[in-house]
N, C-alpha and C. Protein backbone atom coordinates (compact mmCIF):
# COMPACT_ATOMS: atom_id res chain seq x y z
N UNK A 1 0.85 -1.17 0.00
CA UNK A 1 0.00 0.00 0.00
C UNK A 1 0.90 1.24 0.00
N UNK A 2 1.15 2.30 -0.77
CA UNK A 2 1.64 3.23 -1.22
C UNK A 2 1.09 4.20 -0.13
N UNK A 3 1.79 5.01 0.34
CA UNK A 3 1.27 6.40 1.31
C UNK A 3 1.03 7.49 0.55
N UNK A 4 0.43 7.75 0.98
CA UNK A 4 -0.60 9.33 0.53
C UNK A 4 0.67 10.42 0.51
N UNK A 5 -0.15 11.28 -0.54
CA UNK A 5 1.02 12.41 -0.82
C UNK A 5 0.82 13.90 0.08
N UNK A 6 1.88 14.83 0.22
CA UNK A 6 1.97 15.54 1.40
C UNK A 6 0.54 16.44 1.06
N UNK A 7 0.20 16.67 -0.23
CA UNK A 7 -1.16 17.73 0.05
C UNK A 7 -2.23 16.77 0.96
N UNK A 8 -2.48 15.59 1.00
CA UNK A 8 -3.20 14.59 1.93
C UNK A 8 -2.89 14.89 3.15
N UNK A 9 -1.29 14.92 4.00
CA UNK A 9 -0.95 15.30 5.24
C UNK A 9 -1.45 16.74 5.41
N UNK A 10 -0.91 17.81 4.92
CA UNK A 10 -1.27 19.46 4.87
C UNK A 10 -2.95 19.02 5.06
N UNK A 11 -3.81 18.83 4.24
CA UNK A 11 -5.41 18.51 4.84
C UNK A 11 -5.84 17.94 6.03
N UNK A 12 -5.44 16.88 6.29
CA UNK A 12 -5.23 16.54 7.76
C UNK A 12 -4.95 17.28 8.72
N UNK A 13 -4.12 18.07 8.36
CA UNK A 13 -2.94 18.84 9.76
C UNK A 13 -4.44 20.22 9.92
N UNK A 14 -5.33 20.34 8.62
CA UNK A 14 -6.39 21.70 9.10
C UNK A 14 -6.99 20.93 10.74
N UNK A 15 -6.99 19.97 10.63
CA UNK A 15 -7.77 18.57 12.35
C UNK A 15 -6.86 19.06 13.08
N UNK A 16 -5.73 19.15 12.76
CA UNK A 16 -5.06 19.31 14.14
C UNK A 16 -4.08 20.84 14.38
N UNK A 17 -4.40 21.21 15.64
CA UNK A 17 -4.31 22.50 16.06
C UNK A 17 -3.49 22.66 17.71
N UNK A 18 -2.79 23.94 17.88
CA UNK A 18 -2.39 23.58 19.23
C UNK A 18 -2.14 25.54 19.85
N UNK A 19 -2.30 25.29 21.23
CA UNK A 19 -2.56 26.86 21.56
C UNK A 19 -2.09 26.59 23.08
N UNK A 20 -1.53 27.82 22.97
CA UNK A 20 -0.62 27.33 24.73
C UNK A 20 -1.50 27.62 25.74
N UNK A 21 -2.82 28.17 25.25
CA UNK A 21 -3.59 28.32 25.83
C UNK A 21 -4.67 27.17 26.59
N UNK A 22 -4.89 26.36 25.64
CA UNK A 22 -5.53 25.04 25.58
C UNK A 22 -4.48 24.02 25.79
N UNK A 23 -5.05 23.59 26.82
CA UNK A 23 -4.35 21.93 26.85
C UNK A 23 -2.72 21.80 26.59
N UNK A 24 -2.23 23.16 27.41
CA UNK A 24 -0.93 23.16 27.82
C UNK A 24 -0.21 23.22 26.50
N UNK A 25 -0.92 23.64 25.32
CA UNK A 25 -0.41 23.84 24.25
C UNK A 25 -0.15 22.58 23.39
N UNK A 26 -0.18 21.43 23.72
CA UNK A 26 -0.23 19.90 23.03
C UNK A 26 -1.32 20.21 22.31
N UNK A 27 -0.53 19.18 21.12
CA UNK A 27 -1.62 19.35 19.85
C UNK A 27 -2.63 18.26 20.04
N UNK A 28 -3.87 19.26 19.04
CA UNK A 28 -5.33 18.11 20.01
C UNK A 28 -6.23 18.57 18.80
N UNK A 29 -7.08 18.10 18.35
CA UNK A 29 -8.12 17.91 17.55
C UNK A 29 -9.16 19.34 17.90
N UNK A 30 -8.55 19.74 16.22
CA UNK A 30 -9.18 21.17 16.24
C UNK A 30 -10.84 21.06 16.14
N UNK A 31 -11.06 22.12 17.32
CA UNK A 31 -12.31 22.47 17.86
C UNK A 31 -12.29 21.08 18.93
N UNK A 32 -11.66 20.59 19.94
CA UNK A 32 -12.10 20.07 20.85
C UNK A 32 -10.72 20.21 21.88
N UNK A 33 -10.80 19.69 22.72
CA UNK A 33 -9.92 19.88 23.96
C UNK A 33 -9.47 18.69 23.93
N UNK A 34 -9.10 17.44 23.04
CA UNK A 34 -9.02 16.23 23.21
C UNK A 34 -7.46 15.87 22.65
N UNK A 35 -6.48 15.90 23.11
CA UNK A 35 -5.31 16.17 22.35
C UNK A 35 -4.79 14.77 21.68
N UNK A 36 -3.93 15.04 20.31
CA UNK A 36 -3.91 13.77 19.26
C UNK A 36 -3.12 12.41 20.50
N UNK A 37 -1.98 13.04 21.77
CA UNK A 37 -1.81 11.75 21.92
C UNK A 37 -2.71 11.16 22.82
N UNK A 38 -4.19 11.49 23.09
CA UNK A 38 -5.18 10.84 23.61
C UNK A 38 -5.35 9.69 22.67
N UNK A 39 -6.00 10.52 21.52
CA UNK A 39 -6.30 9.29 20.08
C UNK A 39 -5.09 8.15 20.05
N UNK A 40 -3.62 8.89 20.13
CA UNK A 40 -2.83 7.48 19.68
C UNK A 40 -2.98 6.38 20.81
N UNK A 41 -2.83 7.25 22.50
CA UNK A 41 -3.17 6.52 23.33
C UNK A 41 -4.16 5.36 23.22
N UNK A 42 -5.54 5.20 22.80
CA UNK A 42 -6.37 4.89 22.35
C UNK A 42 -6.00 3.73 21.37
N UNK A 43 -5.49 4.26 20.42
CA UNK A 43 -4.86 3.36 19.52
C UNK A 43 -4.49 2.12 19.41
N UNK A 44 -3.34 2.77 20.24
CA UNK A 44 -1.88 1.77 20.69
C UNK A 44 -2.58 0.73 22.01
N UNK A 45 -3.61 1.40 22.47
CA UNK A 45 -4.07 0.60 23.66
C UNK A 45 -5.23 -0.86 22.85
N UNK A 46 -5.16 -0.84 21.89
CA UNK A 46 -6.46 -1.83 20.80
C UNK A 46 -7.72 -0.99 20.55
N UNK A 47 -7.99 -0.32 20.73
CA UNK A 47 -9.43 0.51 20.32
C UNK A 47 -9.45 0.96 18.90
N UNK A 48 -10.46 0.29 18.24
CA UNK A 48 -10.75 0.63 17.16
C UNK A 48 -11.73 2.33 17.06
N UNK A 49 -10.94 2.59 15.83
CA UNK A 49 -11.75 3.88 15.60
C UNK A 49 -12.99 4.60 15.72
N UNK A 50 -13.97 3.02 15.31
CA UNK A 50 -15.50 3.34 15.96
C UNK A 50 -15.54 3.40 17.69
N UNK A 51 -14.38 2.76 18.53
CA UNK A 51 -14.85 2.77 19.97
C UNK A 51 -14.25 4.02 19.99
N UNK A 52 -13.06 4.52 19.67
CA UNK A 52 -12.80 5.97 19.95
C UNK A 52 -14.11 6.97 20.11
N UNK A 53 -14.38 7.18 18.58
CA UNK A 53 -15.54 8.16 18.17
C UNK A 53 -17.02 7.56 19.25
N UNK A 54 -16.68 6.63 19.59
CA UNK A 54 -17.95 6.35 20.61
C UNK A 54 -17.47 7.22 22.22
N UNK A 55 -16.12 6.75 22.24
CA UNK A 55 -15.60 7.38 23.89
C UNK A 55 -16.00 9.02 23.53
N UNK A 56 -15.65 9.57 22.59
CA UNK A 56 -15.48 10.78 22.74
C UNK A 56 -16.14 11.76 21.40
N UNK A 57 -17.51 11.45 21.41
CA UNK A 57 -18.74 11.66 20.71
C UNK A 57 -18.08 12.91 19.16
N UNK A 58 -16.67 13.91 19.99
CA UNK A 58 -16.71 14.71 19.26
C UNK A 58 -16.20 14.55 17.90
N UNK A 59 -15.74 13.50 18.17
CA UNK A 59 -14.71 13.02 16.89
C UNK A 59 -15.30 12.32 15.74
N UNK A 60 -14.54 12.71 14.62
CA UNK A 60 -14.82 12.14 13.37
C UNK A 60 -13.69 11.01 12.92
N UNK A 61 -14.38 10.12 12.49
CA UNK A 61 -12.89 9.16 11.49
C UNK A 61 -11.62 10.25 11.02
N UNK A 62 -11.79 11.20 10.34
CA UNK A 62 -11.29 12.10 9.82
C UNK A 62 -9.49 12.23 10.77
N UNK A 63 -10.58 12.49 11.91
CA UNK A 63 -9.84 13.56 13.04
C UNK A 63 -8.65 12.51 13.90
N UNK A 64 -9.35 10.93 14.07
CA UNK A 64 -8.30 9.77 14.00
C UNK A 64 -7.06 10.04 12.59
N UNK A 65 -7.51 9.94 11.77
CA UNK A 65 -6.55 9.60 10.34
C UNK A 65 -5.64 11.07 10.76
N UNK A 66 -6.03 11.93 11.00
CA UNK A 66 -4.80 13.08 11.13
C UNK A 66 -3.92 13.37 12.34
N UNK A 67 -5.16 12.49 13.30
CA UNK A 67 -3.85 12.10 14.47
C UNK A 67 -2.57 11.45 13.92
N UNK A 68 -2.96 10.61 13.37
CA UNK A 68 -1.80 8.73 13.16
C UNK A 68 -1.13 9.65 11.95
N UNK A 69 -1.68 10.40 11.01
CA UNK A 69 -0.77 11.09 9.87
C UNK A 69 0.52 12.19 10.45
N UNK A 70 0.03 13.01 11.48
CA UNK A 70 0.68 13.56 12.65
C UNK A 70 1.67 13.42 13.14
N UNK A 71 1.39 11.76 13.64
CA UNK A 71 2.36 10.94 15.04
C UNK A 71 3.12 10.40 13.68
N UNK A 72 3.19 9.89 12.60
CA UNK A 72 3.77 9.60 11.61
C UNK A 72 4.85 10.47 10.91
N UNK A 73 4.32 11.42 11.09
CA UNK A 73 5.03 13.18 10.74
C UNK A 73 6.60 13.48 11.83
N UNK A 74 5.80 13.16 12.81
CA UNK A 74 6.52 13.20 13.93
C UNK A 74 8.26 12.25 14.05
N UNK A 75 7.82 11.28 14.09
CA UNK A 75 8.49 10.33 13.78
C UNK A 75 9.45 9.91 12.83
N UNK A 76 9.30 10.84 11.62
CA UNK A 76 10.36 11.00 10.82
C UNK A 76 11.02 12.23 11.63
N UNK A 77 11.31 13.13 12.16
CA UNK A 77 11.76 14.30 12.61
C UNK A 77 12.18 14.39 14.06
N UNK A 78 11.72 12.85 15.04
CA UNK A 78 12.53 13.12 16.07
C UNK A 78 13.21 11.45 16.18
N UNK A 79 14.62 11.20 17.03
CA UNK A 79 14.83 9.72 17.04
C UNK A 79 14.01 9.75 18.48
N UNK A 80 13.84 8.31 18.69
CA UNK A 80 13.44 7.80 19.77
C UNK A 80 14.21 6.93 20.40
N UNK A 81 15.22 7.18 21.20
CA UNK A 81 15.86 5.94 21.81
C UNK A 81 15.23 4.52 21.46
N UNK A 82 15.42 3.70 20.91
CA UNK A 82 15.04 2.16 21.13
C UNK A 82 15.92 0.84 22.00
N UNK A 83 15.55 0.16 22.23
CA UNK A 83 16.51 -1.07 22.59
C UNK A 83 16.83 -2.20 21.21
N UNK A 84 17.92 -2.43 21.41
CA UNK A 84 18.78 -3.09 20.18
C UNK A 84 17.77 -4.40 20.25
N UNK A 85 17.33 -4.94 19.27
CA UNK A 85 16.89 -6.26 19.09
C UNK A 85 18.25 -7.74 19.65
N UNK A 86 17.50 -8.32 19.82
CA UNK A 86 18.83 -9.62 20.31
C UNK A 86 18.86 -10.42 18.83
C-alpha cells in the first residue's frame, strides 16, 4: 500500500491544532480539547476507531486519520531511543 502524498498530510494537519492556551499547548483535535496523543493513546491501547468516536462523541474518522498522519510526521523528525533487538 503506497502512502498518501503531502497535500493529503497538509489537509489533515487543518484537524489538528495547538494553543498554549488550551491543553498546555499539546496538539489536540481542532475544535475540541481532546489532544492527538489521547487518540494514539487509544490506539496503541487496541481501540478501534468506531470505539474511539464512541468514547469521545466529538470526533470524526477524519480527526483519527490526522492524528496517526501527525504521530507519523513526527516520527520521521525526532529519534526515539530504542533497545537493540537480540
Amino acid at each position: 500500500m503506497a502512502a498518501k502524498d503531502n497535500n493529503d498530510s497538509a489537509e489533515r494537519y487543518e484537524r489538528i491544532t495547538a494553543d498554549p492556551e488550551i491543553c498546555h499547548g499539546k496538539a489536540r483535535i481542532r475544535g475540541t480539547r481532546i489532544p492527538v496523543s489521547v487518540v494514539l493513546d487509544n490506539l496503541a491501547a487496541g481501540l478501534s476507531a468506531e470505539q474511539i468516536m464512541a468514547e469521545y462523541p466529538g470526533l470524526q474518522e477524519e480527526d483519527i486519520l490526522a492524528a496517526v498522519a501527525y504521530a507519523a510526521d513526527i516520527t520521521r523528525e525526532r529519534l526515539v531511543p530504542l533497545h537493540e533487538s537480540a
